[in-house]
Protein backbone atom coordinates (compact mmCIF):
# COMPACT_ATOMS: atom_id res chain seq x y z
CA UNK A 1 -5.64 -25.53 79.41
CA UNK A 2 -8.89 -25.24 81.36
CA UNK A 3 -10.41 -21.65 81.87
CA UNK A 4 -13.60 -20.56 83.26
CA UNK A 5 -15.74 -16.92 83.03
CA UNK A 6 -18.60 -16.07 84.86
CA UNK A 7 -21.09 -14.37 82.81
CA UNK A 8 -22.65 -10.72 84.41
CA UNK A 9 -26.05 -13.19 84.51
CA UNK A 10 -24.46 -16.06 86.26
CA UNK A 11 -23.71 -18.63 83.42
CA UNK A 12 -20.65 -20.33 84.24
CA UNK A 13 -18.23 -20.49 80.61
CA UNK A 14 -15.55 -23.60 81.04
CA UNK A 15 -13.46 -24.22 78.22
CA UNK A 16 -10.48 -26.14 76.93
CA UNK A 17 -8.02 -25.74 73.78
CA UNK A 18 -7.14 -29.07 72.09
CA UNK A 19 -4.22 -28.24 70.16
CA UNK A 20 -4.00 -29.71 66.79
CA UNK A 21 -7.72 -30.07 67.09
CA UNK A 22 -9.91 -29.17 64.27
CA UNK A 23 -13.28 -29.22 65.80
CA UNK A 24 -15.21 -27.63 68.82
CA UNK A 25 -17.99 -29.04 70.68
CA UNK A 26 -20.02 -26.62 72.54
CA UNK A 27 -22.80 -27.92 75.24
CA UNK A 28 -25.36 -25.64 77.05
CA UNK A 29 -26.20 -27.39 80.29
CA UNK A 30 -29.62 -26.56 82.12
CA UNK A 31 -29.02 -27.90 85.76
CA UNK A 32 -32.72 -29.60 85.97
CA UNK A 33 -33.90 -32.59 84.84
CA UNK A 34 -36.59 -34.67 85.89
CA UNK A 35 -35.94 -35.89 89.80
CA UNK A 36 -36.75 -31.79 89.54
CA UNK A 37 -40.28 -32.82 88.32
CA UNK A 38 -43.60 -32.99 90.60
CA UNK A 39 -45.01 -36.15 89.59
CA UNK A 40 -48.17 -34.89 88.00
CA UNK A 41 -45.77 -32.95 85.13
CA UNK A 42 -43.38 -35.85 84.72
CA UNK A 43 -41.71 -35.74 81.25
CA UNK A 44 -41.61 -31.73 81.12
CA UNK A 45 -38.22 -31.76 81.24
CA UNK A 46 -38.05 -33.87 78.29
CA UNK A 47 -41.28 -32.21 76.29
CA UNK A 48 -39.59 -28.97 76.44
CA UNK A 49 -35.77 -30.57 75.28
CA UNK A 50 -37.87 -31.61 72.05
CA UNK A 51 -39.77 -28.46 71.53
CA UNK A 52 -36.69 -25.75 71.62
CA UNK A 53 -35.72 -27.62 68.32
CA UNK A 54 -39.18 -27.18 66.30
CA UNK A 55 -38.50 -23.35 65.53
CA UNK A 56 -37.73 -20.20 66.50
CA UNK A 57 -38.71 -16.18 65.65
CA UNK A 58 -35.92 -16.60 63.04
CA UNK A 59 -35.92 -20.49 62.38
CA UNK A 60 -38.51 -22.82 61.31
CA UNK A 61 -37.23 -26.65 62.87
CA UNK A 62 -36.20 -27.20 59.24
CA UNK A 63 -33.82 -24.06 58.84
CA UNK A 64 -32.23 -25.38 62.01
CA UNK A 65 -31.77 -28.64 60.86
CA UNK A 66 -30.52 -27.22 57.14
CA UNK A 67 -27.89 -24.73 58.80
CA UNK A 68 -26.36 -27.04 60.54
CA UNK A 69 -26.27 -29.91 57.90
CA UNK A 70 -24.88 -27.60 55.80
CA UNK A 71 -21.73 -27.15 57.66
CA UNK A 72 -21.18 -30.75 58.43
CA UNK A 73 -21.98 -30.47 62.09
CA UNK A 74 -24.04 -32.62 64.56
CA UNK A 75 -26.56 -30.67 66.66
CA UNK A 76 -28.76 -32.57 69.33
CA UNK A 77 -29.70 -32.64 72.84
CA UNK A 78 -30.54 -35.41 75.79
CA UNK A 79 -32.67 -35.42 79.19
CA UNK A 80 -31.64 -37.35 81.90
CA UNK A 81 -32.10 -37.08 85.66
CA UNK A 82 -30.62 -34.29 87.08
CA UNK A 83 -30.06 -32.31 84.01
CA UNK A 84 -30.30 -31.44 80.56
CA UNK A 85 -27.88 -30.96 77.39
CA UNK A 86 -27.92 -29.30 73.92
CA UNK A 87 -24.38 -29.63 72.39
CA UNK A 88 -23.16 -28.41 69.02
CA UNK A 89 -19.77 -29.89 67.27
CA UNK A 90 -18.94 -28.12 64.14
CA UNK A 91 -15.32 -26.76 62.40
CA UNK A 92 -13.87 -24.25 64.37
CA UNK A 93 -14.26 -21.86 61.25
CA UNK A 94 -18.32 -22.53 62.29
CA UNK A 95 -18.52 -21.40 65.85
CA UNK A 96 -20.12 -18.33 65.81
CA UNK A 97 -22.70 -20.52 63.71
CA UNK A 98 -23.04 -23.12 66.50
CA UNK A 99 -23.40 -20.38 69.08
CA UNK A 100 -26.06 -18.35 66.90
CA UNK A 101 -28.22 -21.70 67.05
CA UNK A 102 -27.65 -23.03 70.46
CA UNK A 103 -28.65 -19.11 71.84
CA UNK A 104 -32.08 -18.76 69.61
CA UNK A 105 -32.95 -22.69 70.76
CA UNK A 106 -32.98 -21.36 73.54
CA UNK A 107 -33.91 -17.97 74.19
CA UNK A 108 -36.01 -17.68 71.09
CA UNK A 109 -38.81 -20.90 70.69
CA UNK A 110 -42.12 -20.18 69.65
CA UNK A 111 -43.18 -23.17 71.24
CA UNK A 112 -46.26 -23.40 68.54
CA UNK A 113 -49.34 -25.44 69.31
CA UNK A 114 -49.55 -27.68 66.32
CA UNK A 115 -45.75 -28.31 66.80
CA UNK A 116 -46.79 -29.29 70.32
CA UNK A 117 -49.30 -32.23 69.49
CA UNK A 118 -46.99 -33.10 66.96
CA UNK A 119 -43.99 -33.54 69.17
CA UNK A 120 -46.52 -34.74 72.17
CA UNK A 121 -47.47 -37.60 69.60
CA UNK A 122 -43.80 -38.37 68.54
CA UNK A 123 -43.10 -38.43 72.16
CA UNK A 124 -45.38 -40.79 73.20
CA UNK A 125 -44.44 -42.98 70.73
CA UNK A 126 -41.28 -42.90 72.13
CA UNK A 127 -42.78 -44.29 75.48
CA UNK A 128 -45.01 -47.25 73.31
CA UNK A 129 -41.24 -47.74 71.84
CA UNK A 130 -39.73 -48.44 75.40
CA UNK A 131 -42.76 -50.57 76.85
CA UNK A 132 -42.49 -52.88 73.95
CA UNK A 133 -38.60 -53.09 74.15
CA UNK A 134 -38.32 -55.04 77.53
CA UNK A 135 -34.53 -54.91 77.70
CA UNK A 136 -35.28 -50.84 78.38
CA UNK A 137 -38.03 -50.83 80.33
CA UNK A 138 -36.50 -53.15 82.81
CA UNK A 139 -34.01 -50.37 83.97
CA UNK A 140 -36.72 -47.92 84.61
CA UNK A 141 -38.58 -50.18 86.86
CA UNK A 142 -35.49 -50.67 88.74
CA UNK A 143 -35.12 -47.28 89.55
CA UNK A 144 -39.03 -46.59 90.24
CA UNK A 145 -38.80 -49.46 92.31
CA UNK A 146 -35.50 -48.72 94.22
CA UNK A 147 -36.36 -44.83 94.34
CA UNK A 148 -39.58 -45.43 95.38
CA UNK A 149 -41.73 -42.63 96.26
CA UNK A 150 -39.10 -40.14 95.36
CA UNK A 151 -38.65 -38.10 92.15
CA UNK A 152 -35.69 -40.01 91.49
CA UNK A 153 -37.65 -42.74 90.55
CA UNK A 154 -40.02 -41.63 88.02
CA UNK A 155 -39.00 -42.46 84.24
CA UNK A 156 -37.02 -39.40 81.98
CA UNK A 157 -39.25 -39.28 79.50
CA UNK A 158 -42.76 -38.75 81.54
CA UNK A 159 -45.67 -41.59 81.60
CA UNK A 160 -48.54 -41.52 78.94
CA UNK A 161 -50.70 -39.90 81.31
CA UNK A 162 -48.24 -36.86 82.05
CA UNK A 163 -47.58 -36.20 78.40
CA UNK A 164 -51.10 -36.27 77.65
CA UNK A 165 -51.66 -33.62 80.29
CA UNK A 166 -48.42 -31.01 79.50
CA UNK A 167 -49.91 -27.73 78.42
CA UNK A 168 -48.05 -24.93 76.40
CA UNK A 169 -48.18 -22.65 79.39
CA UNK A 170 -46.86 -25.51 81.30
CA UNK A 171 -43.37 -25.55 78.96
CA UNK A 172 -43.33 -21.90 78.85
CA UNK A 173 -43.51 -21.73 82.50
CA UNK A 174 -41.00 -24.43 82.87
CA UNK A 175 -38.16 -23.15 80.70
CA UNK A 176 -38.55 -19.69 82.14
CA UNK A 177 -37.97 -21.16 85.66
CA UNK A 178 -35.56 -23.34 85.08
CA UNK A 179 -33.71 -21.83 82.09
CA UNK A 180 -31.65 -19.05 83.91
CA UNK A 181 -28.60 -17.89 84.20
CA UNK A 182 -27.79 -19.48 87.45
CA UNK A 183 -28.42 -23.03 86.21
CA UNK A 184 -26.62 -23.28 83.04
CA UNK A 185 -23.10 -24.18 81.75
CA UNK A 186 -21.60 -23.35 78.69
CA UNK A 187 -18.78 -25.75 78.43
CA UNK A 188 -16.70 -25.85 74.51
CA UNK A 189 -13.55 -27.75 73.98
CA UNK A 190 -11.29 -28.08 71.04
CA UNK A 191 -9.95 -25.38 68.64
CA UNK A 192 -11.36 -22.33 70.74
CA UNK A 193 -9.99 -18.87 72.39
CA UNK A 194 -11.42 -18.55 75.37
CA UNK A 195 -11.66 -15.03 75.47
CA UNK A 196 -13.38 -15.12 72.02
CA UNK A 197 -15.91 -17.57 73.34
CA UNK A 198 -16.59 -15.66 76.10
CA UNK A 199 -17.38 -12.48 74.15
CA UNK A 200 -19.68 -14.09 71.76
CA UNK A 201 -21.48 -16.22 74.59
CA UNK A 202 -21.70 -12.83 76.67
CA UNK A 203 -23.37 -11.49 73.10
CA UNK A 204 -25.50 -14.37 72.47
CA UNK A 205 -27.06 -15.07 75.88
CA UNK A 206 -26.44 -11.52 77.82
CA UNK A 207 -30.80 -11.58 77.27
CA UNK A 208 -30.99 -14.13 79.66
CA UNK A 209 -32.59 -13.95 82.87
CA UNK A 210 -29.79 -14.25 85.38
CA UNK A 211 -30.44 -16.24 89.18
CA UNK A 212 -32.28 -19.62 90.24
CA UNK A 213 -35.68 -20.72 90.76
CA UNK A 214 -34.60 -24.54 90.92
CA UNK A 215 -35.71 -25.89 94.42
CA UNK A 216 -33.24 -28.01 96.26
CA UNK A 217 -33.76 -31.74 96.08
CA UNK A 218 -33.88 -34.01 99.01
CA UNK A 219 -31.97 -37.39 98.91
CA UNK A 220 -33.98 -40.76 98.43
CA UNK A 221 -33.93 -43.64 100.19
CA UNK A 222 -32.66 -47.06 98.59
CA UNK A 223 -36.03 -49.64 98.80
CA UNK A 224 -35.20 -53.35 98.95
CA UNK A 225 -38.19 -55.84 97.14
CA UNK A 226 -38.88 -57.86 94.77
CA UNK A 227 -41.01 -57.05 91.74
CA UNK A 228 -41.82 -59.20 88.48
CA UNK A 229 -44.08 -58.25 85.69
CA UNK A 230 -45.22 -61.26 84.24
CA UNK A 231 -44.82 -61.11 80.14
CA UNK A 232 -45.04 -63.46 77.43
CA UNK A 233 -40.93 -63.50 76.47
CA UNK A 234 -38.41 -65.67 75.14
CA UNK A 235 -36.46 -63.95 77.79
CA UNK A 236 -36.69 -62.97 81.25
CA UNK A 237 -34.82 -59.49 82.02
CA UNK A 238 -33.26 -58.94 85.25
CA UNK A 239 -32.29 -55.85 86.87
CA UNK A 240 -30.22 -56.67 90.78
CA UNK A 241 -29.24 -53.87 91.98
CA UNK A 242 -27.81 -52.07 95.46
CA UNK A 243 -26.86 -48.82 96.76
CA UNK A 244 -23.72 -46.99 95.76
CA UNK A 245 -22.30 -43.84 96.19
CA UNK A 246 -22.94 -40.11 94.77
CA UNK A 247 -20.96 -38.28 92.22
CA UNK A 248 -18.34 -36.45 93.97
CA UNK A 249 -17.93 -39.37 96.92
CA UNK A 250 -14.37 -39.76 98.25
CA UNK A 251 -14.43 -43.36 97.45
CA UNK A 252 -15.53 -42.77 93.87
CA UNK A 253 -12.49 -44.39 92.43
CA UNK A 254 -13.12 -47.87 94.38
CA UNK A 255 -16.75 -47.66 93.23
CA UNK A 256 -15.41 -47.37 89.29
CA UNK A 257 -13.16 -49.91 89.81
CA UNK A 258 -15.49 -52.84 91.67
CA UNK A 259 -18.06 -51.86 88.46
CA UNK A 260 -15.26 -52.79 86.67
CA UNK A 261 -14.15 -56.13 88.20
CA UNK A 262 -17.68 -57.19 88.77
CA UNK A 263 -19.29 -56.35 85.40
CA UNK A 264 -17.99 -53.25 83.36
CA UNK A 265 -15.99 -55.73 80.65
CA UNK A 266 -15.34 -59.05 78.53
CA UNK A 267 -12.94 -60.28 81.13
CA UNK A 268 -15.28 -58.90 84.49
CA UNK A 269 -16.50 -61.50 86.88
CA UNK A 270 -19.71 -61.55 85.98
CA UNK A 271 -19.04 -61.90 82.03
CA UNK A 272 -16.77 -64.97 82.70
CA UNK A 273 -19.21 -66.70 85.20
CA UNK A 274 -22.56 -66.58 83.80
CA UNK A 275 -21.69 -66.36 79.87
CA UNK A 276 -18.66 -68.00 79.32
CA UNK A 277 -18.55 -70.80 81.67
CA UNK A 278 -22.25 -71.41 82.43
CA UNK A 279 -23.56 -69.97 78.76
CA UNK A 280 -26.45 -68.70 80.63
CA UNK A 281 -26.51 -65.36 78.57
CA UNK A 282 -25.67 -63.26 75.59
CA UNK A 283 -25.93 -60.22 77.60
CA UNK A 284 -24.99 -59.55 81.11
CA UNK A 285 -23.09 -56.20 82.55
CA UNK A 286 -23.12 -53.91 85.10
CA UNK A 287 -23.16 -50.46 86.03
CA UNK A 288 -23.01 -47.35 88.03
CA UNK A 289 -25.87 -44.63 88.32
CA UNK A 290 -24.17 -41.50 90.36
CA UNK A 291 -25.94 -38.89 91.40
CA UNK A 292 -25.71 -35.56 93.62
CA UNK A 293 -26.39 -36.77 96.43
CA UNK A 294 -26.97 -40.95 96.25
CA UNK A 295 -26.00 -43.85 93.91
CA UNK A 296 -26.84 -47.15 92.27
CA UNK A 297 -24.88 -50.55 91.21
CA UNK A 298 -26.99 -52.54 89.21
CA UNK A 299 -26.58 -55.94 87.42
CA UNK A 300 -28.29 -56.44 84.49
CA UNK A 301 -29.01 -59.89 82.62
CA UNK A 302 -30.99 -61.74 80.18
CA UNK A 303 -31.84 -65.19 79.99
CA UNK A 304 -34.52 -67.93 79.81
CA UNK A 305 -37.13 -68.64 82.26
CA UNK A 306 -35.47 -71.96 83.62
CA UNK A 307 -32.17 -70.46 83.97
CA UNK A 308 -33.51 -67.61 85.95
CA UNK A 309 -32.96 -69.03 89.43
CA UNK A 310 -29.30 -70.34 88.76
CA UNK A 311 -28.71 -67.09 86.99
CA UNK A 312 -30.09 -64.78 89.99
CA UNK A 313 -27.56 -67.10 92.51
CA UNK A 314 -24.52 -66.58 90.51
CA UNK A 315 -24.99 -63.21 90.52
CA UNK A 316 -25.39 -63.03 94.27
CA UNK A 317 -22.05 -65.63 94.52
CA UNK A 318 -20.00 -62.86 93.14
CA UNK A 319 -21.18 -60.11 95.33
CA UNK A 320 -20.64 -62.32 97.93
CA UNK A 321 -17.42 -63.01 96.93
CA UNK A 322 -16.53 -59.22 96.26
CA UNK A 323 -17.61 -58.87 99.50
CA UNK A 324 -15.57 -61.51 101.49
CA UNK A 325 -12.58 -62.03 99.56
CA UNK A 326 -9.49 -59.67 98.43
CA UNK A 327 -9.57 -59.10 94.75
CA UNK A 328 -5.96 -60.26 93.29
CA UNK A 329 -3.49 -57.71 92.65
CA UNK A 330 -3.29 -58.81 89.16
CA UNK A 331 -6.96 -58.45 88.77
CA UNK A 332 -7.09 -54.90 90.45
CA UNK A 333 -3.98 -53.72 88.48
CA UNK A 334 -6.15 -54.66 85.17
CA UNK A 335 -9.19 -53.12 86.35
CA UNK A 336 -7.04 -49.61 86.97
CA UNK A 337 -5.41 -49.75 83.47
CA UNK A 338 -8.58 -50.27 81.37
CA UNK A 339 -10.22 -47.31 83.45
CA UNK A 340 -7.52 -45.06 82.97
CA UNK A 341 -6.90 -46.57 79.36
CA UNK A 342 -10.17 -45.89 78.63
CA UNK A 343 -10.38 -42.33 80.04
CA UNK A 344 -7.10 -41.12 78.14
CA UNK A 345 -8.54 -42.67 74.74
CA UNK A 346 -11.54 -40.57 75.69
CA UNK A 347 -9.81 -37.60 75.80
CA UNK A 348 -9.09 -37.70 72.28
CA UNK A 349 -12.51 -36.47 71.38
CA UNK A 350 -13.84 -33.16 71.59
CA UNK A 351 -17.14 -34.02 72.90
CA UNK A 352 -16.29 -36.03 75.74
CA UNK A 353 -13.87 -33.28 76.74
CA UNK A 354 -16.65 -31.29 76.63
CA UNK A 355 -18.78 -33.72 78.47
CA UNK A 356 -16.38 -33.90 81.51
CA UNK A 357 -15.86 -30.04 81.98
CA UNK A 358 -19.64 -30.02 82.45
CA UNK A 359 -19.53 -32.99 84.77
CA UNK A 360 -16.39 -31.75 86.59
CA UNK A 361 -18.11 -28.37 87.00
CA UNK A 362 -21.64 -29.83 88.42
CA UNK A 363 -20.38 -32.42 90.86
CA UNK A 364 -17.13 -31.27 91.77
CA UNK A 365 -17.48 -27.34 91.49
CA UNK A 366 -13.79 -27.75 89.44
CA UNK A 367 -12.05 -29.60 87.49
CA UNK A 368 -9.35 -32.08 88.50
CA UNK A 369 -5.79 -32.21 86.84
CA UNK A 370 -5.82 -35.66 84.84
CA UNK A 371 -2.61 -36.75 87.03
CA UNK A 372 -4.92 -36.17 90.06
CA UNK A 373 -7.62 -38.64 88.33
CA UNK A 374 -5.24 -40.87 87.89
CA UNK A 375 -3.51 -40.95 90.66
CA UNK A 376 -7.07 -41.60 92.21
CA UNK A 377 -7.19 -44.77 90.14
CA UNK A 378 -3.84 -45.36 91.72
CA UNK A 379 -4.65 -45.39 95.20
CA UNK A 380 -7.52 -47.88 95.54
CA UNK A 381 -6.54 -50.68 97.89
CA UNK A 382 -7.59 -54.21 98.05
CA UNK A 383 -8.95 -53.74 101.56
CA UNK A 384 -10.43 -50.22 100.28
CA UNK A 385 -12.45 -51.65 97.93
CA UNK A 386 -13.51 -54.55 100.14
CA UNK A 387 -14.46 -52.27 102.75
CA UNK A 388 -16.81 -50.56 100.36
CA UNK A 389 -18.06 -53.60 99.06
CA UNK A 390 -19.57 -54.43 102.43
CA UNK A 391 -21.13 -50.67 103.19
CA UNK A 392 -23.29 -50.91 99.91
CA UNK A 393 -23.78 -54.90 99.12
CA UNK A 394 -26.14 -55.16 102.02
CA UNK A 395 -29.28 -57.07 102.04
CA UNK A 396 -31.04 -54.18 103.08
CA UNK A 397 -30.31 -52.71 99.75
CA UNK A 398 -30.92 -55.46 97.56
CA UNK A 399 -33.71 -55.23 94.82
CA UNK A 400 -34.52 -57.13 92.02
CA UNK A 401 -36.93 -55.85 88.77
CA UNK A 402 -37.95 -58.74 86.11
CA UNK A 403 -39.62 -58.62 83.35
CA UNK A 404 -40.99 -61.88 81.23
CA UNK A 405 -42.51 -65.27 81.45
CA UNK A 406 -42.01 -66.26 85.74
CA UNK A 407 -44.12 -65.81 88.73
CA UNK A 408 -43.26 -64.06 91.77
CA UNK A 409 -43.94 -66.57 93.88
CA UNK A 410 -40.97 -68.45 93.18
CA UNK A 411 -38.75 -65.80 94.52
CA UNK A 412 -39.48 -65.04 97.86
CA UNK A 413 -37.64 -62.14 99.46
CA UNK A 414 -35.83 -64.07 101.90
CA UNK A 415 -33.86 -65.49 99.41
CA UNK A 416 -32.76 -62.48 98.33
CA UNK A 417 -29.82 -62.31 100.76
CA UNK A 418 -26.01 -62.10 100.78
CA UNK A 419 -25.54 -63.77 104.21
């Protein structure tokens, strides 16, 4: 059973019981991540994820990481584009401990200056890390490329240069913008009363400063180009991507499903062409990018410089062929089980319960009955998913991101068609 509170400062509480569960996963969702960023503070959303672990008035980054050890419990946090998580999963004896924690992250960092050059240096190793790991960095020059000029575009974790430059008062002035009541989600699923958790959480974070000072984003516009980055590699890593469709689109569940078909498994299209029968790769998938108010299908592939060309054409043979032919029956009817196969297995897990009432909440402003998902899943047709085959495989759309040992001149843009 799904039940939601709103807190007297705005926080939105979404919760479900799991019975015959034994754990509870609690996430604290800050609606803001970093297509909220002005360029010139990229990565603040990220700096200031780091720095609400490395202490508090009451706990030193240690005692946070010993209380929570203690208890056999995982505590951690991510950044991505549009917003920001820090999730506890403990017993359900240990809730109130998971709450205590998650609140004084929170509410309570010192955000102390020689923690702050220590996590600025961790951090930028982080970004050395991903420019010497090709097969990361090619997905984040897809995106700047594809989003150009739009906040969209610009990398989660910040560039060296904008990490260099964030200031304490910066992160102070950050989290108490963007960390208010208005813009965050508790969501908890698993052995929980709802009640209870509402009572604590109303305890715990009734300090907080309730409303918004989030500004509204404006959609991007999808850029079509070709870009290579010439690097000494055994490999060349490829990033072809188009337009797709935003979160809460009505044609969500045909999106899912041609991801699916085209690259989302062993037996997808793109697995079977350009691995198995051609053995042009180890590695080759696809996958969706959804946002607010926009979307992204990319294919992603790595192979060797002379199979780069014949690789690149396959690719564009299959969205072609998405495009201009009816998928089987058989082949759709697969495609719908492992989705909803794979969503029900989900479901046994606390923290991708979790995970979707925060999702649910965000995108959809509810969240949908699991029959109604699935009857979703259901309803795509073979001429409803080749009609949205052909509104987002369009050449204007098309761009392609490699990284390793080529030249751009041997791919000139025209040949980056679909006919």
């Amino acid at each position: 059973m799904i039940q939601k509170t709103v807190l007297d400062n705005g926080i939105r509480v979404i919760s479900e019981k799991m019975p015959g569960a034994h754990s509870t996963t609690i996430g604290v969702w800050v609606l803001n991540g970093s297509r909220h960023e002005n360029p010139e503070q990229n990565g603040i959303s990220h700096f200031a994820e780091h720095m609400l672990f490395k202490g508090t008035e009451r706990r030193s980054a240690r005692d946070i990481a010993l209380e929570i050890d203690s208890v056999g419990g995982v505590l951690n946090a991510f950044t991505s584009r549009e917003h920001c998580c820090f999730y506890a999963k403990v017993l359900a004896e240990k809730t109130p401990l998971a709450i205590d924690i998650l609140s004084d992250v929170i509410l309570n960092s010192v955000f102390n200056l020689d923690e702050i050059e220590k996590e600025r240096r961790v951090i930028l190793q982080e970004i050395h890390m991903l420019e010497d790991s090709p097969e990361e960095t090619v997905h984040d020059q897809f995106s700047e490329a594809f989003w150009s000029g739009h906040p969209l575009g610009m990398p989660v974790q910040g560039s060296l240069e904008t990490v260099r430059n964030l200031s304490r008062e910066m992160l102070l002035e950050h989290v108490n913008d963007c960390y208010r009541g208005g813009d965050l989600l508790v969501c908890a699923a698993g052995a929980l009363d709802h009640d209870d958790l509402v009572a604590k959480l109303s305890i715990a974070f009734g300090d907080l400063a309730g409303g918004s000072l989030s500004a509204p984003c404006s959609p991007p516009k999808a850029h079509r180009g070709i870009e290579v980055v010439e690097k000494d590699l055994e490999q060349v890593q490829i990033c072809l991507g188009t337009l797709a469709l935003p979160q809460n689109h009505p044609q969500r569940f045909e999106a899912y499903l041609l991801n699916t078909i085209l690259g989302g498994s062993m037996s997808c299209r793109l697995f079977q062409s350009i691995r198995e029968e051609q053995g042009l790769a180890y590695s080759i998938y696809s996958y969706l990018s959804n946002y607010v108010d926009t979307g992204s299908l990319v294919v992603y592939c790595a192979t060797g410089p002379e199979n780069v060309p014949l690789a690149i054409s396959l690719i564009l043979d299959e969205l072609r062929r998405i495009k201009n032919e009816p998928v089987p029956m058989a082949e759709l009817q697969s495609a719908k089980d492992q989705l909803k196969g794979s969503l029900l297995l989900s479901l046994e897990s606390t923290d991708s319960r979790m995970t979707r009432l925060a999702k649910n909440e965000m995108y959809f402003g509810h969240n949908p009955m699991l029959d109604e998902v699935l009857a979703g899943f259901d309803s795509v047709t073979q001429e409803g998913l080749r009609s949205l085959a052909n509104t987002i495989m369009q050449d204007d759309y098309l761009n392609l991101q490699m990284i390793g040992d080529i030249e751009k001149h041997e791919f000139p843009l025209l040949d980056l068609t679909l006919g």
